[in-house]
PDB file of N, CA and C in Angstrom:
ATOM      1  N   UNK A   1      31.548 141.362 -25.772  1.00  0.00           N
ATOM      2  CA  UNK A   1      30.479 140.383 -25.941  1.00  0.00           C
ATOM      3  C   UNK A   1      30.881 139.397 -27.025  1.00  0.00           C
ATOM      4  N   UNK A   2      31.272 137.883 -26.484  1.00  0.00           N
ATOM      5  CA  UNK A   2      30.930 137.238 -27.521  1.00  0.00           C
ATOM      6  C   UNK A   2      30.352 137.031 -28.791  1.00  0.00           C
ATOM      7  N   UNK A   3      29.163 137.009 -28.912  1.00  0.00           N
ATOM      8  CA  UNK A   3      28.140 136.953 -29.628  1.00  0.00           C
ATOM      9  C   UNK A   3      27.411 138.163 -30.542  1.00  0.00           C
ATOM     10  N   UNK A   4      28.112 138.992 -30.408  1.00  0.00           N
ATOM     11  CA  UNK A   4      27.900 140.246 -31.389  1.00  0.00           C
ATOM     12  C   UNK A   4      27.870 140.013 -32.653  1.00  0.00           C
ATOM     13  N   UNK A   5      26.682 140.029 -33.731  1.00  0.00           N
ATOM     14  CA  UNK A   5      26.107 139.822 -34.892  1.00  0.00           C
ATOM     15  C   UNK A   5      26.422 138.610 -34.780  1.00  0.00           C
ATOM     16  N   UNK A   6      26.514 137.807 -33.904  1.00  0.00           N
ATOM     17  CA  UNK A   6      26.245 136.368 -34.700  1.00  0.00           C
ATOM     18  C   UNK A   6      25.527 135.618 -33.796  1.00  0.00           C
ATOM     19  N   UNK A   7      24.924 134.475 -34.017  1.00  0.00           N
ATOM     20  CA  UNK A   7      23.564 133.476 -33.400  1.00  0.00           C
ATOM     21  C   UNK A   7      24.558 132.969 -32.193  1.00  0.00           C
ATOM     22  N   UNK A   8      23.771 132.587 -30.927  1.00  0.00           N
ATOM     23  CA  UNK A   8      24.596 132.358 -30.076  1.00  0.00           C
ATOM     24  C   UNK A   8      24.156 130.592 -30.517  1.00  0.00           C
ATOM     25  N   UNK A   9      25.070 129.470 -29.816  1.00  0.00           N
ATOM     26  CA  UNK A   9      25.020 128.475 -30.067  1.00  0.00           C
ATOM     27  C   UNK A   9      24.129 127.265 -29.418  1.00  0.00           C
ATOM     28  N   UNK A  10      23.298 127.538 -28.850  1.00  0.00           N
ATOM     29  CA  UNK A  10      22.809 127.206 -27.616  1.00  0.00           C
ATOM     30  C   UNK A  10      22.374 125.204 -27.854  1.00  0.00           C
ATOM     31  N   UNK A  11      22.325 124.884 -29.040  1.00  0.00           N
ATOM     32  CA  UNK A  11      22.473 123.570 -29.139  1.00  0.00           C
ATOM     33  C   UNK A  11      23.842 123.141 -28.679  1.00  0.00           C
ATOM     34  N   UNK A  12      25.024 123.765 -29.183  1.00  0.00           N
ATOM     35  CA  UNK A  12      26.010 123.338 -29.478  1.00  0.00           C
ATOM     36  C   UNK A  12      26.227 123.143 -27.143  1.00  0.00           C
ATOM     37  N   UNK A  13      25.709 124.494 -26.786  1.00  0.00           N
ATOM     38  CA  UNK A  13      26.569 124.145 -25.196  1.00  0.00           C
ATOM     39  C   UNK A  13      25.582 123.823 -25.007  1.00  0.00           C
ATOM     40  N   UNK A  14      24.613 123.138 -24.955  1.00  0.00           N
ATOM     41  CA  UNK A  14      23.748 122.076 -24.211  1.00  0.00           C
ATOM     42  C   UNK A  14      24.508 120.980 -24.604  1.00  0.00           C
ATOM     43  N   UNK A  15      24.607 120.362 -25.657  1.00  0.00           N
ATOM     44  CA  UNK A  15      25.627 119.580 -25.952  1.00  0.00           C
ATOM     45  C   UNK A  15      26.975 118.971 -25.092  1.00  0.00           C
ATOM     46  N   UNK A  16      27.585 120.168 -25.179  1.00  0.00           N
ATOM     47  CA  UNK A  16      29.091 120.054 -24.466  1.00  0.00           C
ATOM     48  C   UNK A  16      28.912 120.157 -22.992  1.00  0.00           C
ATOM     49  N   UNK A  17      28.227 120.990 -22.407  1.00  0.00           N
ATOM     50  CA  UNK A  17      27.886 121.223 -21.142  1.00  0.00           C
ATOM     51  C   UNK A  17      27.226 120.798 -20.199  1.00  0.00           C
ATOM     52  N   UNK A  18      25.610 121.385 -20.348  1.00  0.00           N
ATOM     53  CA  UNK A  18      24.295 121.166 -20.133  1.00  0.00           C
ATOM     54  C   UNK A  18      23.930 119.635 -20.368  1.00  0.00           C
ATOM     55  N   UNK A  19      24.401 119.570 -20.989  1.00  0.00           N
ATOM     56  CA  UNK A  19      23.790 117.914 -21.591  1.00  0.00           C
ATOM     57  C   UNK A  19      24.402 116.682 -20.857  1.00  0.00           C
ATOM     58  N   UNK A  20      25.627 117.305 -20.621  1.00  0.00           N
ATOM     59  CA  UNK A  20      26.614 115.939 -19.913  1.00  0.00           C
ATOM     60  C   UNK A  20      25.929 115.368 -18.448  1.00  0.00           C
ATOM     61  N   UNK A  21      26.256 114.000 -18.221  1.00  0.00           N
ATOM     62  CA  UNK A  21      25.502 113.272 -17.271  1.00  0.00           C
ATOM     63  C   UNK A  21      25.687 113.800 -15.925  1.00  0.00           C
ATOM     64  N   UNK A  22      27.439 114.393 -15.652  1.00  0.00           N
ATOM     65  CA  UNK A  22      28.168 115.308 -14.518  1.00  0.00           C
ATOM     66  C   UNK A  22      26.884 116.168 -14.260  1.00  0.00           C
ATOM     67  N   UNK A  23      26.423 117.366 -15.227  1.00  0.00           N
ATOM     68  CA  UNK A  23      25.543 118.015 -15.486  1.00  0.00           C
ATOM     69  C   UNK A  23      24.595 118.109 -14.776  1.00  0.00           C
ATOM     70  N   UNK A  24      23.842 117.068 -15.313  1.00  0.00           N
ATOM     71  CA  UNK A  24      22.375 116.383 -15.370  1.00  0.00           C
ATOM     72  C   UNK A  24      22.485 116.082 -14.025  1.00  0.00           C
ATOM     73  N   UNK A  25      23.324 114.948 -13.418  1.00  0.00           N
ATOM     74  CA  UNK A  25      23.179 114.862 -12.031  1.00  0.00           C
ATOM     75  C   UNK A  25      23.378 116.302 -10.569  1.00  0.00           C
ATOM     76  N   UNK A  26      24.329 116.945 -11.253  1.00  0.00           N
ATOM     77  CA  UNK A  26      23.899 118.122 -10.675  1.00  0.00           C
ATOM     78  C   UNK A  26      23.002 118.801 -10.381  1.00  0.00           C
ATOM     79  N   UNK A  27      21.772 118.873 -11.696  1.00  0.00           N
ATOM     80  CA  UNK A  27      21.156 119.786 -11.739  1.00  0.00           C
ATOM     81  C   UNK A  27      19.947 118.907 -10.606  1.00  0.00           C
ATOM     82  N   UNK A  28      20.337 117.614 -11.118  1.00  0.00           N
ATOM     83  CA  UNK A  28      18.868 116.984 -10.035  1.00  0.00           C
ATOM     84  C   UNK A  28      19.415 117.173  -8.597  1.00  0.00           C
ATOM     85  N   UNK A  29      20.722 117.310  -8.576  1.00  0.00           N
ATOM     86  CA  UNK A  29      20.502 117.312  -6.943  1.00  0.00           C
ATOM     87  C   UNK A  29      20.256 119.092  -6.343  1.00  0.00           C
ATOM     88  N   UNK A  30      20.495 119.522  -7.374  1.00  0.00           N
ATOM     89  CA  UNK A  30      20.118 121.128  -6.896  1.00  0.00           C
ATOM     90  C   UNK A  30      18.564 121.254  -6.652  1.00  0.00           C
ATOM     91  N   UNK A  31      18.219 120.544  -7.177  1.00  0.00           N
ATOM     92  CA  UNK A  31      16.446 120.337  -7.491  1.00  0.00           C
ATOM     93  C   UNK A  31      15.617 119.787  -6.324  1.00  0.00           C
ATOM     94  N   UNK A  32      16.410 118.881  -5.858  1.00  0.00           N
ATOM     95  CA  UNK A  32      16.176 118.656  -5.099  1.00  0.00           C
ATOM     96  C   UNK A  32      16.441 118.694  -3.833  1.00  0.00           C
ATOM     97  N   UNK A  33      17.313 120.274  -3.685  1.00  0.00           N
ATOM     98  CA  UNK A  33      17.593 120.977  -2.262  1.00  0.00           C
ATOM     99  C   UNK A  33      16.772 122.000  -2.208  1.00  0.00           C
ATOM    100  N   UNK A  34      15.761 122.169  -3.482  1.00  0.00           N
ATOM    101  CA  UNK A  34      15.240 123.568  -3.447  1.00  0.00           C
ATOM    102  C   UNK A  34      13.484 122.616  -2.945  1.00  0.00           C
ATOM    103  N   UNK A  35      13.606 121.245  -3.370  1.00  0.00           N
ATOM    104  CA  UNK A  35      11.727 120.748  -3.131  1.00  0.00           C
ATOM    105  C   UNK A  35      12.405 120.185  -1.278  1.00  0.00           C
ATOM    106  N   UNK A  36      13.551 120.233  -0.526  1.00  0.00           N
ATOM    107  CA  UNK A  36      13.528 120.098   1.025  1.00  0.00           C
ATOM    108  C   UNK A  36      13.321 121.459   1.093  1.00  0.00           C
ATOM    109  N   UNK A  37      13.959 122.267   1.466  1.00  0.00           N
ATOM    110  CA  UNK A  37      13.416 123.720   1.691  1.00  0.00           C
ATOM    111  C   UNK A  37      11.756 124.261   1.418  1.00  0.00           C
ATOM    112  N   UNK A  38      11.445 123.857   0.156  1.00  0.00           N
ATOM    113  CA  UNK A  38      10.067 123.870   0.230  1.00  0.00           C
ATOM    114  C   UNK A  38       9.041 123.238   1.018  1.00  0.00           C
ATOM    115  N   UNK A  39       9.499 121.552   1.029  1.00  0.00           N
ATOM    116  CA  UNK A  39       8.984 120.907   2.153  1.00  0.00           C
ATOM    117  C   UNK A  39       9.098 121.978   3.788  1.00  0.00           C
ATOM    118  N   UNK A  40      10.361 122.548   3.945  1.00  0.00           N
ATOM    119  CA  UNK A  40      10.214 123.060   5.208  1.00  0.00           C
ATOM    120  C   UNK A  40       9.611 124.734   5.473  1.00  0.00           C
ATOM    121  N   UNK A  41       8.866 125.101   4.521  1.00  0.00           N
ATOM    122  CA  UNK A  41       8.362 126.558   3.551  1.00  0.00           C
ATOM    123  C   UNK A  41       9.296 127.414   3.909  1.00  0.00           C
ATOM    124  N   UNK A  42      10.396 127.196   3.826  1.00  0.00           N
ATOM    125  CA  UNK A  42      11.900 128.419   3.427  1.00  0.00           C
ATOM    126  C   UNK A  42      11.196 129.186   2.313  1.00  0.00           C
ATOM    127  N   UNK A  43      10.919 128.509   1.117  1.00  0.00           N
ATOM    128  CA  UNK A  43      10.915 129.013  -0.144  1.00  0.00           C
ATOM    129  C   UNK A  43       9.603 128.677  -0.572  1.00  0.00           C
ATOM    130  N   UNK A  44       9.277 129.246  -1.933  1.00  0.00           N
ATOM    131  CA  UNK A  44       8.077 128.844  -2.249  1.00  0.00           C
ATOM    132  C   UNK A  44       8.252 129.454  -4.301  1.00  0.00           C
ATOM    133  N   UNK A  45       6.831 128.968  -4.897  1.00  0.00           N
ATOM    134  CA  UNK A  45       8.044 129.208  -6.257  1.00  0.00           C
ATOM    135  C   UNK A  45       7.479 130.823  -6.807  1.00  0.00           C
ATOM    136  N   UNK A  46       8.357 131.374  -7.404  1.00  0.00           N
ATOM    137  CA  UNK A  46       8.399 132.847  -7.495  1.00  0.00           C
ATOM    138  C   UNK A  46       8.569 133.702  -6.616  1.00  0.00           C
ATOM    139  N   UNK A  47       9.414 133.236  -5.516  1.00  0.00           N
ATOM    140  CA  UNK A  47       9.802 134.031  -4.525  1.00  0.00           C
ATOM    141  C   UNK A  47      11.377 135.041  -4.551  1.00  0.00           C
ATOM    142  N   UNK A  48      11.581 134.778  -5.337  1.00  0.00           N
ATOM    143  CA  UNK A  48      13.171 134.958  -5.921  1.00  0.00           C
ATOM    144  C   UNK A  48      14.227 134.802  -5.177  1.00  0.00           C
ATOM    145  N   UNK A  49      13.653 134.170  -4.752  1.00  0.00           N
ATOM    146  CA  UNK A  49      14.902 133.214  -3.518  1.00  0.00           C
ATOM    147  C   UNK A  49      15.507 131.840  -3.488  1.00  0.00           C
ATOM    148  N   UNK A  50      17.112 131.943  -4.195  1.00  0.00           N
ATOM    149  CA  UNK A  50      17.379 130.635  -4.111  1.00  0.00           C
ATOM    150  C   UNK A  50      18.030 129.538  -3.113  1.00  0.00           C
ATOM    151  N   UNK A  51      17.795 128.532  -3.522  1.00  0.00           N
ATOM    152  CA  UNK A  51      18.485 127.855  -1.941  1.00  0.00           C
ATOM    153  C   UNK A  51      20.466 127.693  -2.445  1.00  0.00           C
ATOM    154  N   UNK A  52      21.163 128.203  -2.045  1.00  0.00           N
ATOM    155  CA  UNK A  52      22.596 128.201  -1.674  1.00  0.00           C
ATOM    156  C   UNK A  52      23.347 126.979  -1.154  1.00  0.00           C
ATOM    157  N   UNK A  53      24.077 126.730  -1.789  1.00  0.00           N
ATOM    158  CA  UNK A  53      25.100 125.424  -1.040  1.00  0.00           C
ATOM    159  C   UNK A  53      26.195 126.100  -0.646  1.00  0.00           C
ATOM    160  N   UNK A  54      26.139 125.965   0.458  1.00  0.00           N
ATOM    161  CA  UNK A  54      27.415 126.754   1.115  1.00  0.00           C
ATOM    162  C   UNK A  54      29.193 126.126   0.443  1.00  0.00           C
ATOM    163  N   UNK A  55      29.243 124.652   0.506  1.00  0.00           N
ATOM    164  CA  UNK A  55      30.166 124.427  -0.517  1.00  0.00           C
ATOM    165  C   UNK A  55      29.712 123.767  -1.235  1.00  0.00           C
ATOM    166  N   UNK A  56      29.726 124.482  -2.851  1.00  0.00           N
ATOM    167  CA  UNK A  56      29.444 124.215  -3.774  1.00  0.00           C
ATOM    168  C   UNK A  56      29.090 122.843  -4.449  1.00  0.00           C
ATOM    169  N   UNK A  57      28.482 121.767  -5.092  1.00  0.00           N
ATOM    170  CA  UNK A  57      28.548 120.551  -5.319  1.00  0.00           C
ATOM    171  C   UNK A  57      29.493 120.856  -6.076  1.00  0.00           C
ATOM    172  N   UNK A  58      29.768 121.862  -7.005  1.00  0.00           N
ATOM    173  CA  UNK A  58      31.403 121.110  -8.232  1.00  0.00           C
ATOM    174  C   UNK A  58      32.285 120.923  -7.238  1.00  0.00           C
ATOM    175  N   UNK A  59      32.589 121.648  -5.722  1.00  0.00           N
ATOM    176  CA  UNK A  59      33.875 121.453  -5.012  1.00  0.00           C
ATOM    177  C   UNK A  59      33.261 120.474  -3.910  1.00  0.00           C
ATOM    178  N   UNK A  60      32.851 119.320  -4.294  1.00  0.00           N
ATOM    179  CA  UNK A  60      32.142 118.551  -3.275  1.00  0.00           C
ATOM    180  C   UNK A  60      31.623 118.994  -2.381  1.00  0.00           C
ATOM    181  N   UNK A  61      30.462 119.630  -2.393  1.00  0.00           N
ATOM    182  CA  UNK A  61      29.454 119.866  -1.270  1.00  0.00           C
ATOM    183  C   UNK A  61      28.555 118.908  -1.309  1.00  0.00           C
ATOM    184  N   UNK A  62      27.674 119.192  -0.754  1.00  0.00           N
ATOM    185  CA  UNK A  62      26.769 117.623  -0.414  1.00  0.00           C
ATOM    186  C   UNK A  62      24.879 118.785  -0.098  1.00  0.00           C
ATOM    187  N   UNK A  63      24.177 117.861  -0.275  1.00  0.00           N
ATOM    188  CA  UNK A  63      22.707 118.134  -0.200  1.00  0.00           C
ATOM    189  C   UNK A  63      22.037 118.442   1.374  1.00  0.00           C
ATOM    190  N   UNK A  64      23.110 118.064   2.238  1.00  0.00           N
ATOM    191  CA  UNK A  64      22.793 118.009   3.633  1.00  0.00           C
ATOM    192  C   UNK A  64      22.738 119.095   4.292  1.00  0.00           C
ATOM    193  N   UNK A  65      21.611 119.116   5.287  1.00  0.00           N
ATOM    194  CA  UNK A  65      20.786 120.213   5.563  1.00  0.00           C
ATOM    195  C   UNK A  65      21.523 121.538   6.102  1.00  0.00           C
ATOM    196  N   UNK A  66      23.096 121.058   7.035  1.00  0.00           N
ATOM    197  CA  UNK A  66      24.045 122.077   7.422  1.00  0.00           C
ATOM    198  C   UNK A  66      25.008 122.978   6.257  1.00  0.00           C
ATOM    199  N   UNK A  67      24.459 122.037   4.910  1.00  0.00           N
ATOM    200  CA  UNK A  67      25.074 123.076   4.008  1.00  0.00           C
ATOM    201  C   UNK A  67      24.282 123.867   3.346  1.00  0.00           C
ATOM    202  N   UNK A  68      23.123 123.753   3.109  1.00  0.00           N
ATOM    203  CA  UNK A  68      22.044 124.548   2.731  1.00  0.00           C
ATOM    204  C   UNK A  68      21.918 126.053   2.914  1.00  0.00           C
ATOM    205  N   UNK A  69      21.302 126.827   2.249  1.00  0.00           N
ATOM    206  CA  UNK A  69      20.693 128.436   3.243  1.00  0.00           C
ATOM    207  C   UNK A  69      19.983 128.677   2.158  1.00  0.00           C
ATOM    208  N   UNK A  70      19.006 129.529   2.619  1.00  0.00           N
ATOM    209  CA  UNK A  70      18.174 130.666   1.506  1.00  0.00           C
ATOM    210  C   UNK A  70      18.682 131.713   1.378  1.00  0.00           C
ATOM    211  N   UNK A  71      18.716 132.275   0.123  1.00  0.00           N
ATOM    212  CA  UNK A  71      19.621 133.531  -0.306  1.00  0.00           C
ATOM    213  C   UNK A  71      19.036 134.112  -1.345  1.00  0.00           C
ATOM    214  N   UNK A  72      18.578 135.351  -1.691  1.00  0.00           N
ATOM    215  CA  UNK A  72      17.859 136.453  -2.579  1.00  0.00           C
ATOM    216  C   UNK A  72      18.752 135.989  -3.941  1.00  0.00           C
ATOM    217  N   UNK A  73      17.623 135.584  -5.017  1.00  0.00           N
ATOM    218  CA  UNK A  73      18.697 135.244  -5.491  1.00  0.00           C
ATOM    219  C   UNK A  73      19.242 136.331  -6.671  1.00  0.00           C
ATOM    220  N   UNK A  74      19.698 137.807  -6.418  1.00  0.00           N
ATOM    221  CA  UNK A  74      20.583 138.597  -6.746  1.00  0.00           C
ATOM    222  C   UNK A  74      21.881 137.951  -6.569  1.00  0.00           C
ATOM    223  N   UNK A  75      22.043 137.885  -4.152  1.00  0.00           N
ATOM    224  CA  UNK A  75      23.147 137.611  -3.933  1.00  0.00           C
ATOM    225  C   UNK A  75      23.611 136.550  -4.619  1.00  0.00           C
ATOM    226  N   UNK A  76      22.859 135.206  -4.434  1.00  0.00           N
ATOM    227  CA  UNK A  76      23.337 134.282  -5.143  1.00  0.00           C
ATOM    228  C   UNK A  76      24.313 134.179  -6.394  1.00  0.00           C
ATOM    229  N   UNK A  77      23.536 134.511  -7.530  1.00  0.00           N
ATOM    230  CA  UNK A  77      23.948 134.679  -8.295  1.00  0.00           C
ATOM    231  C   UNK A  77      25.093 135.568  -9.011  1.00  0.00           C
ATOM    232  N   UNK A  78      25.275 136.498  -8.529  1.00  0.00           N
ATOM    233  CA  UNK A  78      26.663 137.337  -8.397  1.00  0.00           C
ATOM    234  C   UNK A  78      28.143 136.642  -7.987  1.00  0.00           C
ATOM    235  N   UNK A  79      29.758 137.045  -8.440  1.00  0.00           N
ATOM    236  CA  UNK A  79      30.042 136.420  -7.926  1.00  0.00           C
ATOM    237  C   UNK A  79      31.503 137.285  -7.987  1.00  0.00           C
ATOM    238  N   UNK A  80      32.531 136.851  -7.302  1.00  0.00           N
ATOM    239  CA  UNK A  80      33.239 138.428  -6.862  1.00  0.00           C
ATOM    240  C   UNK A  80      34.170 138.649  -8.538  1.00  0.00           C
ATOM    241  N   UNK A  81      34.492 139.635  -8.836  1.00  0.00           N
ATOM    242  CA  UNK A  81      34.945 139.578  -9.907  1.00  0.00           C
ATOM    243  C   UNK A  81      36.400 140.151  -9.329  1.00  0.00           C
ATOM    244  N   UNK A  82      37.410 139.967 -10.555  1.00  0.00           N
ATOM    245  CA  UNK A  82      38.819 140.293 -10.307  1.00  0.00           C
ATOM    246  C   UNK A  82      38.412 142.000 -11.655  1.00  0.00           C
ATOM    247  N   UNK A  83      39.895 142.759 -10.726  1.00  0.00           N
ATOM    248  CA  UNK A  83      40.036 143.719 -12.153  1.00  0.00           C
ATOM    249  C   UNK A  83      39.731 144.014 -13.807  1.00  0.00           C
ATOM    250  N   UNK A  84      40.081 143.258 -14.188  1.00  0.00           N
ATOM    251  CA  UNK A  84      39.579 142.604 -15.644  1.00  0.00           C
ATOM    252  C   UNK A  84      38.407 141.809 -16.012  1.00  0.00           C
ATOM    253  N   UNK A  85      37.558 141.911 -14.761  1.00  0.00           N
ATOM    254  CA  UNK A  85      36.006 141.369 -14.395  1.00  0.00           C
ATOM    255  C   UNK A  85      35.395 139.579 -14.999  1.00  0.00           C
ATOM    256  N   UNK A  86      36.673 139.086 -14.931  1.00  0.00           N
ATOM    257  CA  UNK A  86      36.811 137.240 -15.096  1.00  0.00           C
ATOM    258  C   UNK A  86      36.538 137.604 -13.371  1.00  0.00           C
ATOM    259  N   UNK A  87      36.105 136.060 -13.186  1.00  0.00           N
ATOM    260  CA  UNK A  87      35.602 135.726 -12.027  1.00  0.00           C
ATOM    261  C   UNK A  87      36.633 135.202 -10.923  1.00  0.00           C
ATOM    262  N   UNK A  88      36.801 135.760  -9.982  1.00  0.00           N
ATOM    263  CA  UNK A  88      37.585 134.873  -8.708  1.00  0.00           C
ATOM    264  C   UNK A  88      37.550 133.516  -8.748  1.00  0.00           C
TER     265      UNK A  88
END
């Protein structure tokens, strides 16, 4: 664990991360794949179900409806790990 006895930084990676415009536009277009799905009642809020981009927007995926799905979002969020449990 990182962060063992000490404050985690959470200004500092909103900053570097979270904050950046790349970011920001991401996050609105995720936002707005989860209010089409709602429009079509896939989802609804506290359902724990998130909507999935089949390819990812960081690897250019797109908002369009053939890339979309609803997915529990356990699966979602999981993601395959290698031996040394860094991420694939």
């Amino acid at each position: 664990m990182p962060y063992v006895n000490k404050r985690r930084p959470y200004k500092k990676e909103y900053d570097e991360y979270q904050g950046t415009k790349k970011q920001k536009k991401n996050r609105a277009k995720r936002n707005a794949a989860r209010r089409k799905k709602m429009r079509e009642g896939k989802v609804k809020k506290g359902d724990g179900k998130d909507v999935d981009h089949k390819k990812p927007l960081s690897k250019g995926g797109s908002n369009a409806p053939s890339n979309l799905r609803v997915k529990p979002a356990k699966k979602n969020r999981s993601f395959k790990r290698n031996s040394d449990r860094s991420v694939k």
